[in-house]
N, C-alpha and C. Protein backbone atom coordinates (compact mmCIF):
# COMPACT_ATOMS: atom_id res chain seq x y z
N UNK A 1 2.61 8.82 15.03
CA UNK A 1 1.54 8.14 14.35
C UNK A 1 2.13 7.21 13.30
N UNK A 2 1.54 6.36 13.31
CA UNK A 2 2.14 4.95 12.14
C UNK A 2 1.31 5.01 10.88
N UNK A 3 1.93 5.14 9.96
CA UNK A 3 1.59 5.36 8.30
C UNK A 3 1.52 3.71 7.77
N UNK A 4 0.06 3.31 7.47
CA UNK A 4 -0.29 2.15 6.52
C UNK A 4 0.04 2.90 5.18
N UNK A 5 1.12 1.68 4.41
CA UNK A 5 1.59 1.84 3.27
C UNK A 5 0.89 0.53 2.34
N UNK A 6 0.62 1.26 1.31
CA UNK A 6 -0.23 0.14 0.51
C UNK A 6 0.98 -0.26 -0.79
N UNK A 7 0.79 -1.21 -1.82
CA UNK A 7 2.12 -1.66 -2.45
C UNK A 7 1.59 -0.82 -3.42
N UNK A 8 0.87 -0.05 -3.78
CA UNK A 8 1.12 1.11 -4.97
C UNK A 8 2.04 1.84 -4.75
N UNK A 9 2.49 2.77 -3.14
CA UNK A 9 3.57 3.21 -2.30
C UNK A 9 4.81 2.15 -2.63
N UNK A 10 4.49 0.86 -1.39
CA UNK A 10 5.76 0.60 -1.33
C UNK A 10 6.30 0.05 -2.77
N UNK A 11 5.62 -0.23 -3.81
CA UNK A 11 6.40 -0.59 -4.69
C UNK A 11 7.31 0.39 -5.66
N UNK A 12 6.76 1.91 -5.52
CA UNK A 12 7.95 2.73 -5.47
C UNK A 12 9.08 2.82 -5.01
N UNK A 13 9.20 1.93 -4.10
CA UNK A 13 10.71 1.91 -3.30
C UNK A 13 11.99 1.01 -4.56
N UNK A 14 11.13 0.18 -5.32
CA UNK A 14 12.07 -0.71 -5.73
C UNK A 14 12.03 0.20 -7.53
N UNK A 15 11.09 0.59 -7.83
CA UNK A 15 11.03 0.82 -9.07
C UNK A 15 11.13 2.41 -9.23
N UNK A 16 11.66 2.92 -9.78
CA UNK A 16 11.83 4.23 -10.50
C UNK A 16 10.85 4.58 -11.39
N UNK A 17 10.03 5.38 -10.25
CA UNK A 17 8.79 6.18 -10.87
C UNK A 17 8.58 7.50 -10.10
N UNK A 18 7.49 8.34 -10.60
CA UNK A 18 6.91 9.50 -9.88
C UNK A 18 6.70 9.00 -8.57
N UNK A 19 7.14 9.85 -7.90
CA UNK A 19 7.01 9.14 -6.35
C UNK A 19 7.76 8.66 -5.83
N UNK A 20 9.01 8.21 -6.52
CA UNK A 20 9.54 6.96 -5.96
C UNK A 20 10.82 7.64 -4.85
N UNK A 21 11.24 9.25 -5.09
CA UNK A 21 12.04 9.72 -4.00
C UNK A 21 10.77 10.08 -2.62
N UNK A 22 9.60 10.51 -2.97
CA UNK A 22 8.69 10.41 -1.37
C UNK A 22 8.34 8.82 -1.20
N UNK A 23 8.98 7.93 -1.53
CA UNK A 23 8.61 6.87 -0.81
C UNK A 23 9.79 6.51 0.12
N UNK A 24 10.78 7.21 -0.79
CA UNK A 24 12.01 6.56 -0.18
C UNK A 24 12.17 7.46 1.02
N UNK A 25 12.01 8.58 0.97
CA UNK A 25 11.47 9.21 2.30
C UNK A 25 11.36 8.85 3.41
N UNK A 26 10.05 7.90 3.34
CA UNK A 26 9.05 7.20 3.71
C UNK A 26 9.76 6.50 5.09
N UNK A 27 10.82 5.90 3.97
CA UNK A 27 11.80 4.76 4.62
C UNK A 27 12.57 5.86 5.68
N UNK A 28 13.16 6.35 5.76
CA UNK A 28 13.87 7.05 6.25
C UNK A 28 13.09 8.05 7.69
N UNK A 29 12.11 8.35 7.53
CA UNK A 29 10.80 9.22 8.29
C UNK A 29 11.08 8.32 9.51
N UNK A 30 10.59 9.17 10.24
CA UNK A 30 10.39 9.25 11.63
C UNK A 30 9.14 8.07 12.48
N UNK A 31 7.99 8.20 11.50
CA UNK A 31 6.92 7.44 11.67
C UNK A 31 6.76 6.17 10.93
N UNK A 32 6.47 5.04 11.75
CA UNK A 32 6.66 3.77 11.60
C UNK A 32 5.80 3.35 10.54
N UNK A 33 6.44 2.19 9.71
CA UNK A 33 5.82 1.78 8.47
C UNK A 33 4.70 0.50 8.98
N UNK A 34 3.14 0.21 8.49
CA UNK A 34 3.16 -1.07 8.83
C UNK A 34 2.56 -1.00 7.01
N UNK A 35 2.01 -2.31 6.99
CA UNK A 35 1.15 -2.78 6.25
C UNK A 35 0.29 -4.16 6.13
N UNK A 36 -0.49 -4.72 5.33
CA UNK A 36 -1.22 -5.83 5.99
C UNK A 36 -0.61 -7.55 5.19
N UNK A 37 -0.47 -8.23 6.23
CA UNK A 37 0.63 -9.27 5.45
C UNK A 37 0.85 -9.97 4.31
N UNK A 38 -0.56 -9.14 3.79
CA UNK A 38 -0.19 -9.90 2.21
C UNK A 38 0.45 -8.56 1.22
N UNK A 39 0.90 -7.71 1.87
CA UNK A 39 1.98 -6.77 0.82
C UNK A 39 2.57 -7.04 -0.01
N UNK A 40 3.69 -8.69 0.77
CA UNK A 40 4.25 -8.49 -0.50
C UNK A 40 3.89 -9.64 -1.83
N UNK A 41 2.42 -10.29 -1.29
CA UNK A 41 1.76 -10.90 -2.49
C UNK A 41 1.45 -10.09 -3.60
N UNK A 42 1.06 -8.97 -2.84
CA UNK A 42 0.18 -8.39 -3.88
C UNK A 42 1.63 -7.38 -4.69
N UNK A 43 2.55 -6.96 -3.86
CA UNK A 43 3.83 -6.56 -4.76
C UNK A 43 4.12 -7.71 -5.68
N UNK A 44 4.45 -8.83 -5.49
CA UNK A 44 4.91 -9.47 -6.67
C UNK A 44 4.10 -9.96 -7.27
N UNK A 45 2.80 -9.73 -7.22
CA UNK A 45 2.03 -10.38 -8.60
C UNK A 45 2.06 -8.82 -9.35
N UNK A 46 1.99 -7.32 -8.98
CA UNK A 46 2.75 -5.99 -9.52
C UNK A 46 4.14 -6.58 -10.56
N UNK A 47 4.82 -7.40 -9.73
CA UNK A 47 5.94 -7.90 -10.33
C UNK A 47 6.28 -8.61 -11.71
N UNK A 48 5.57 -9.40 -11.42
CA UNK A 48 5.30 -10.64 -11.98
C UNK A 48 4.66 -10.21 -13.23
N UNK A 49 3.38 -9.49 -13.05
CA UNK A 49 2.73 -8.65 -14.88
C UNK A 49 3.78 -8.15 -15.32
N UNK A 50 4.94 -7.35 -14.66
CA UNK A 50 6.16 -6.39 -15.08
C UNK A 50 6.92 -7.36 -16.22
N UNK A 51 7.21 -8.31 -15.55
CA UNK A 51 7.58 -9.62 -16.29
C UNK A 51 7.15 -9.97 -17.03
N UNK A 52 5.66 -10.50 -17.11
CA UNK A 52 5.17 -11.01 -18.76
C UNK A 52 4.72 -9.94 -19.28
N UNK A 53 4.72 -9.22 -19.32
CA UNK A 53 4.74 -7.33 -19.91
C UNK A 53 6.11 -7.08 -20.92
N UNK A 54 7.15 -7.79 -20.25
CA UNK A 54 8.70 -7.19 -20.25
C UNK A 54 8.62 -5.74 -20.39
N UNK A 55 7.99 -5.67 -19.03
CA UNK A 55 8.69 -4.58 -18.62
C UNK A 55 9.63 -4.44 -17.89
N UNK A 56 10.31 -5.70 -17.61
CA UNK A 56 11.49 -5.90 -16.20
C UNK A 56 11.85 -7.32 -16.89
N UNK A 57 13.23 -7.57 -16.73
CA UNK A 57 13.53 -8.73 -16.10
C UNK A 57 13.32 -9.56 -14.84
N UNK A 58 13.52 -11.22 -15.18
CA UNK A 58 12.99 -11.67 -14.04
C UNK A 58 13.72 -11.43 -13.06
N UNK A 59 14.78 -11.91 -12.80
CA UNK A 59 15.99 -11.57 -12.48
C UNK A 59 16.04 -10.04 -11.19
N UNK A 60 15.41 -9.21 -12.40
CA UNK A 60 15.55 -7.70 -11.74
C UNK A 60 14.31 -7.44 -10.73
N UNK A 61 13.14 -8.14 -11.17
CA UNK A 61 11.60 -8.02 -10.36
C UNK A 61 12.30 -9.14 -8.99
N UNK A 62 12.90 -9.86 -9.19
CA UNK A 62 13.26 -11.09 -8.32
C UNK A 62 14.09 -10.28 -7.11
N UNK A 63 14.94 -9.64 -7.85
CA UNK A 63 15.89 -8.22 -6.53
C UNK A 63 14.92 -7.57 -5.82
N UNK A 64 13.91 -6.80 -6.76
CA UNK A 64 13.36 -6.11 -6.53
C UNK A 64 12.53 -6.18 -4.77
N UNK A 65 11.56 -7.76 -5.38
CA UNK A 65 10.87 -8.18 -4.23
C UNK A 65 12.01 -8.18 -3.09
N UNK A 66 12.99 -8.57 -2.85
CA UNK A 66 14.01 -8.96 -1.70
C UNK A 66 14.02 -7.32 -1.32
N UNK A 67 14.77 -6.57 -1.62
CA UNK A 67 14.84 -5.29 -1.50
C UNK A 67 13.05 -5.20 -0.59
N UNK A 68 12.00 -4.98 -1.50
CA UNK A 68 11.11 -4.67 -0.81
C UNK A 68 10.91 -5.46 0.35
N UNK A 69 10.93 -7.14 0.65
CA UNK A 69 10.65 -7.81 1.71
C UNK A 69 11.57 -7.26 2.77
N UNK A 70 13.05 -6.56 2.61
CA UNK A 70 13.77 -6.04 3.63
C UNK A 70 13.87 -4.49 4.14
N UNK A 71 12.69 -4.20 3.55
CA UNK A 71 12.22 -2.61 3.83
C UNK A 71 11.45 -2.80 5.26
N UNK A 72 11.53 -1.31 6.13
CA UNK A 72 11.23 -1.53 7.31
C UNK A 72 9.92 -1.24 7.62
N UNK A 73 9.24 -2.61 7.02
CA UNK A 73 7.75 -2.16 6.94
C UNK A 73 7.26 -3.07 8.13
N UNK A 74 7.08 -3.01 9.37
CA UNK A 74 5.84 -3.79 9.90
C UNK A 74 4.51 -4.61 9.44
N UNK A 75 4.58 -5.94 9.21
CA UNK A 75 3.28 -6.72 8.31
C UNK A 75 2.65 -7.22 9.54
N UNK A 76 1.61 -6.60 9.19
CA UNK A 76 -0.02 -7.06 10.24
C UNK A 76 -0.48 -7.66 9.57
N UNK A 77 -1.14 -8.66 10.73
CA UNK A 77 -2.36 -10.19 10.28
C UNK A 77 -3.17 -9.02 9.66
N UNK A 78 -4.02 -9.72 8.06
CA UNK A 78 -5.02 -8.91 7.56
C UNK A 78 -6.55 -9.44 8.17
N UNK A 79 -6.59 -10.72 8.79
CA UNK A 79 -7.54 -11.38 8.97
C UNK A 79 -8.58 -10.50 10.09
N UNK A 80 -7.94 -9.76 10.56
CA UNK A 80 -8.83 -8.95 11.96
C UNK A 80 -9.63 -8.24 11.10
N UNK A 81 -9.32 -7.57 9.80
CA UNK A 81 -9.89 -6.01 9.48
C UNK A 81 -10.49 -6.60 7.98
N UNK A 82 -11.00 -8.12 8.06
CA UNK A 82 -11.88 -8.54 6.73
C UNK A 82 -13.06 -8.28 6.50
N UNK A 83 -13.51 -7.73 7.46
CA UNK A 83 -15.21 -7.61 7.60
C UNK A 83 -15.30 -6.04 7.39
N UNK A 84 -14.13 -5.35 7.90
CA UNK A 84 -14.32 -3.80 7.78
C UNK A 84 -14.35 -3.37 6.32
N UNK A 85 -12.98 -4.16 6.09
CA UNK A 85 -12.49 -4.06 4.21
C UNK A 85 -13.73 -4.26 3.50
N UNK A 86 -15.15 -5.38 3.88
CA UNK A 86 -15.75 -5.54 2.78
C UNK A 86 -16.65 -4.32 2.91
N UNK A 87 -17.08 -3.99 4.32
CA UNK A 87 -18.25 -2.87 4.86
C UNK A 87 -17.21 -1.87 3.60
N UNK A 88 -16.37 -1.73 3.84
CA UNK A 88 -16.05 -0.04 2.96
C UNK A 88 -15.86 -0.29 1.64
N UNK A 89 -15.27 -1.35 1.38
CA UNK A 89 -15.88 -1.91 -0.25
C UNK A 89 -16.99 -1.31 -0.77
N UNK A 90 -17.80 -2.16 -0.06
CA UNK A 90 -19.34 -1.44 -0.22
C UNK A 90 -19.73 -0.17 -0.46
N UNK A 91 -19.62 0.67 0.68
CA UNK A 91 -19.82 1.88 0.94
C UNK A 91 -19.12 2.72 -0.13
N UNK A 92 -17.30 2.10 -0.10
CA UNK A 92 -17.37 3.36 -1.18
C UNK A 92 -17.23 3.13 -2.86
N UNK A 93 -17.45 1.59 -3.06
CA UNK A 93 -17.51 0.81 -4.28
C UNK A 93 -16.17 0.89 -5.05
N UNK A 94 -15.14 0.04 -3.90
CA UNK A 94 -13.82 0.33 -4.23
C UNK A 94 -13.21 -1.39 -3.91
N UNK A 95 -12.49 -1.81 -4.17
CA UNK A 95 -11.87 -3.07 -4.39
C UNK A 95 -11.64 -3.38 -2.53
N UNK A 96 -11.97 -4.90 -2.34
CA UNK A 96 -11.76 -5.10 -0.78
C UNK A 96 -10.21 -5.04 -0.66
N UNK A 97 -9.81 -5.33 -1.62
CA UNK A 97 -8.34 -5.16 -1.27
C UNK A 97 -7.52 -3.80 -1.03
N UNK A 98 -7.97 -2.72 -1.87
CA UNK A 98 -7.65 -1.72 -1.40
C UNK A 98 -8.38 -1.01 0.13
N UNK A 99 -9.20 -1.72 0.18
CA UNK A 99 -10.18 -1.08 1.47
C UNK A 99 -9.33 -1.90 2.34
N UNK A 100 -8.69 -3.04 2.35
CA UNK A 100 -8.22 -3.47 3.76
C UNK A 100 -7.56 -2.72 4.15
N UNK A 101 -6.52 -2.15 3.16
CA UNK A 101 -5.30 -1.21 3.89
C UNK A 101 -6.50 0.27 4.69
N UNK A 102 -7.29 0.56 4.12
CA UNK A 102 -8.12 1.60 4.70
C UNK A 102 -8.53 1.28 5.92
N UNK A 103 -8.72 -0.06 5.99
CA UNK A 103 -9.25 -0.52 7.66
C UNK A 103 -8.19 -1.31 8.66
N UNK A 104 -6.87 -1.35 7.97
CA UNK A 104 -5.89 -1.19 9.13
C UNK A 104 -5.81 -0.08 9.48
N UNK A 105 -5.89 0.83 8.56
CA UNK A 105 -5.31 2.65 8.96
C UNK A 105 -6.38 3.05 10.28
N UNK A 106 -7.66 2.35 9.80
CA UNK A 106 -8.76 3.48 10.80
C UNK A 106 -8.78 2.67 12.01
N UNK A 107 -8.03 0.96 11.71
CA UNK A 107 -8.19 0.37 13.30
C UNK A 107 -6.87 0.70 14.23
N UNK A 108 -5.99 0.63 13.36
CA UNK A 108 -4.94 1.24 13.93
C UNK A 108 -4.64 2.71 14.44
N UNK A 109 -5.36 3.63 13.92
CA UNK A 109 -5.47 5.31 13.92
C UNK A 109 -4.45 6.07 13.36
N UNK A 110 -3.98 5.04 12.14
CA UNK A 110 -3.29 5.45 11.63
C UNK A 110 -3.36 6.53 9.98
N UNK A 111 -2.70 6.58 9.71
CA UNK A 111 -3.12 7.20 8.02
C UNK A 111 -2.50 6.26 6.66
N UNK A 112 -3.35 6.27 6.11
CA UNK A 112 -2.94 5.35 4.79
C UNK A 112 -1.40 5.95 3.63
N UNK A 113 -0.96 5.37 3.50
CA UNK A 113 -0.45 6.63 2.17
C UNK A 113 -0.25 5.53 1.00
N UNK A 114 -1.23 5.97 -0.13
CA UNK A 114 -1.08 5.16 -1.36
C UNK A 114 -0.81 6.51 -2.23
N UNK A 115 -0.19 5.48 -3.61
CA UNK A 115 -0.03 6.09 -4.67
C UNK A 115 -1.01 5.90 -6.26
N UNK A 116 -2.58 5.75 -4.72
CA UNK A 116 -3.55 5.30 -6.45
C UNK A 116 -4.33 6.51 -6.37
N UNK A 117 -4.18 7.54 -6.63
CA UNK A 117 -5.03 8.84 -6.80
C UNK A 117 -6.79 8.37 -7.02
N UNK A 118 -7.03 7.73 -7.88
CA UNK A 118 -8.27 7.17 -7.93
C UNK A 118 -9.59 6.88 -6.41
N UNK A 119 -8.61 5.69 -6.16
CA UNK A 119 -8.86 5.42 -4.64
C UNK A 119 -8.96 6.37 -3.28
N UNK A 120 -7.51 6.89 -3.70
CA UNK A 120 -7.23 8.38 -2.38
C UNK A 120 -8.83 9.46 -2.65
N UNK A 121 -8.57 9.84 -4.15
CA UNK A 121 -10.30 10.51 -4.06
C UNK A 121 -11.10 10.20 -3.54
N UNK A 122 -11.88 8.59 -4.04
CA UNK A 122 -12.66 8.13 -3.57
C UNK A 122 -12.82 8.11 -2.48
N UNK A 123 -11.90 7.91 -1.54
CA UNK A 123 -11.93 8.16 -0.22
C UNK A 123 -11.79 9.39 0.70
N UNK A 124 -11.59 10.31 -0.08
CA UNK A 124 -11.24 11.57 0.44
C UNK A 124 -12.84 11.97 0.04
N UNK A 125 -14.26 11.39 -0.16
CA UNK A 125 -14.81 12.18 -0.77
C UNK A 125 -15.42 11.74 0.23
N UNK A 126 -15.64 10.87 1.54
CA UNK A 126 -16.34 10.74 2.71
C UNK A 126 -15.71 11.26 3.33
N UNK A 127 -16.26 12.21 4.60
CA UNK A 127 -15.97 12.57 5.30
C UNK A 127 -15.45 11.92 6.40
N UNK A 128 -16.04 10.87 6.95
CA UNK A 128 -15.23 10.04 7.72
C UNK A 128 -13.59 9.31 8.05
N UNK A 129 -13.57 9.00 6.58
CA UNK A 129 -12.51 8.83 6.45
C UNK A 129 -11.05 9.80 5.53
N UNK A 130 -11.73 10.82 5.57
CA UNK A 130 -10.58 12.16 4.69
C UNK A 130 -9.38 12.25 5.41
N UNK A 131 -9.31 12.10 6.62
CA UNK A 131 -8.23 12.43 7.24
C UNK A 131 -7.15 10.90 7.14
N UNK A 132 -7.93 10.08 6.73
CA UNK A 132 -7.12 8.95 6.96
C UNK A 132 -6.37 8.28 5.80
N UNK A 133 -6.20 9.14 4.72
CA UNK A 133 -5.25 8.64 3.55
C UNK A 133 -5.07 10.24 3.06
N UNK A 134 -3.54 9.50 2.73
CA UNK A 134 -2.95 10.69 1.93
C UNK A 134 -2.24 10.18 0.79
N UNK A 135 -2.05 10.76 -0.28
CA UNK A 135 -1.43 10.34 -1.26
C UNK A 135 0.02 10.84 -1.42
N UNK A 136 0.43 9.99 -1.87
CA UNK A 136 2.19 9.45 -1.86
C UNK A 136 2.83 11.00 -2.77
């Protein structure tokens, strides 16, 4: 089964946080990575606040992204699963952007794995979709 990784996940790979040895895991696991092709937009604008934050150098967020763009993640067109993302928006009054990765997972039959506990609840609190995200 193929694991949709959302960039709350994959951006554990580059940064040293809680989580960040089960992501690296991740990499290493058996079951194939995808995610939806704007990953690594939405990683480096993650990046990019790190930066005018200083919480990072540019320099170091700049590695960072490369490192992540050469992780063995599979990037799917997001454009198929825009209409699903907004339906579950809706439904579970959660950001379309986090719902897209929810509606590659359920078109693909795959399982989500993020690292936004918030979201993972929210979604763990329909039944429909409980089985289809797990948290990082």
């Amino acid at each position: 089964m193929s694991l949709v990784i959302d960039a709350s996940a994959a951006l554990k790979l580059v940064l040293e946080e809680e989580g960040s040895d089960r992501a690296r895991a991740l990499m290493s696991g058996a079951e194939p990575l995808i995610a939806p092709d704007f990953l690594m937009l939405e990683a480096a604008n993650v990046l990019a606040i790190m930066v005018r934050r200083g919480l990072m150098r540019a320099p170091d967020a700049q590695a960072s992204l490369a490192v992540l763009d050469a992780a063995p993640i599979t990037r799917m067109a997001s454009a198929p699963h825009f209409a699903e993302a907004y339906r579950l928006a809706i439904g579970l009054s959660r950001s379309a952007y986090d719902c897209l990765y929810l509606a590659m997972a359920l078109a693909e039959q795959a399982v989500l794995v993020t690292a936004d506990r918030r979201f993972a609840d929210a979604v763990q609190r329909e039944p429909a979709y409980a089985a289809a995200i797990r948290i990082l």
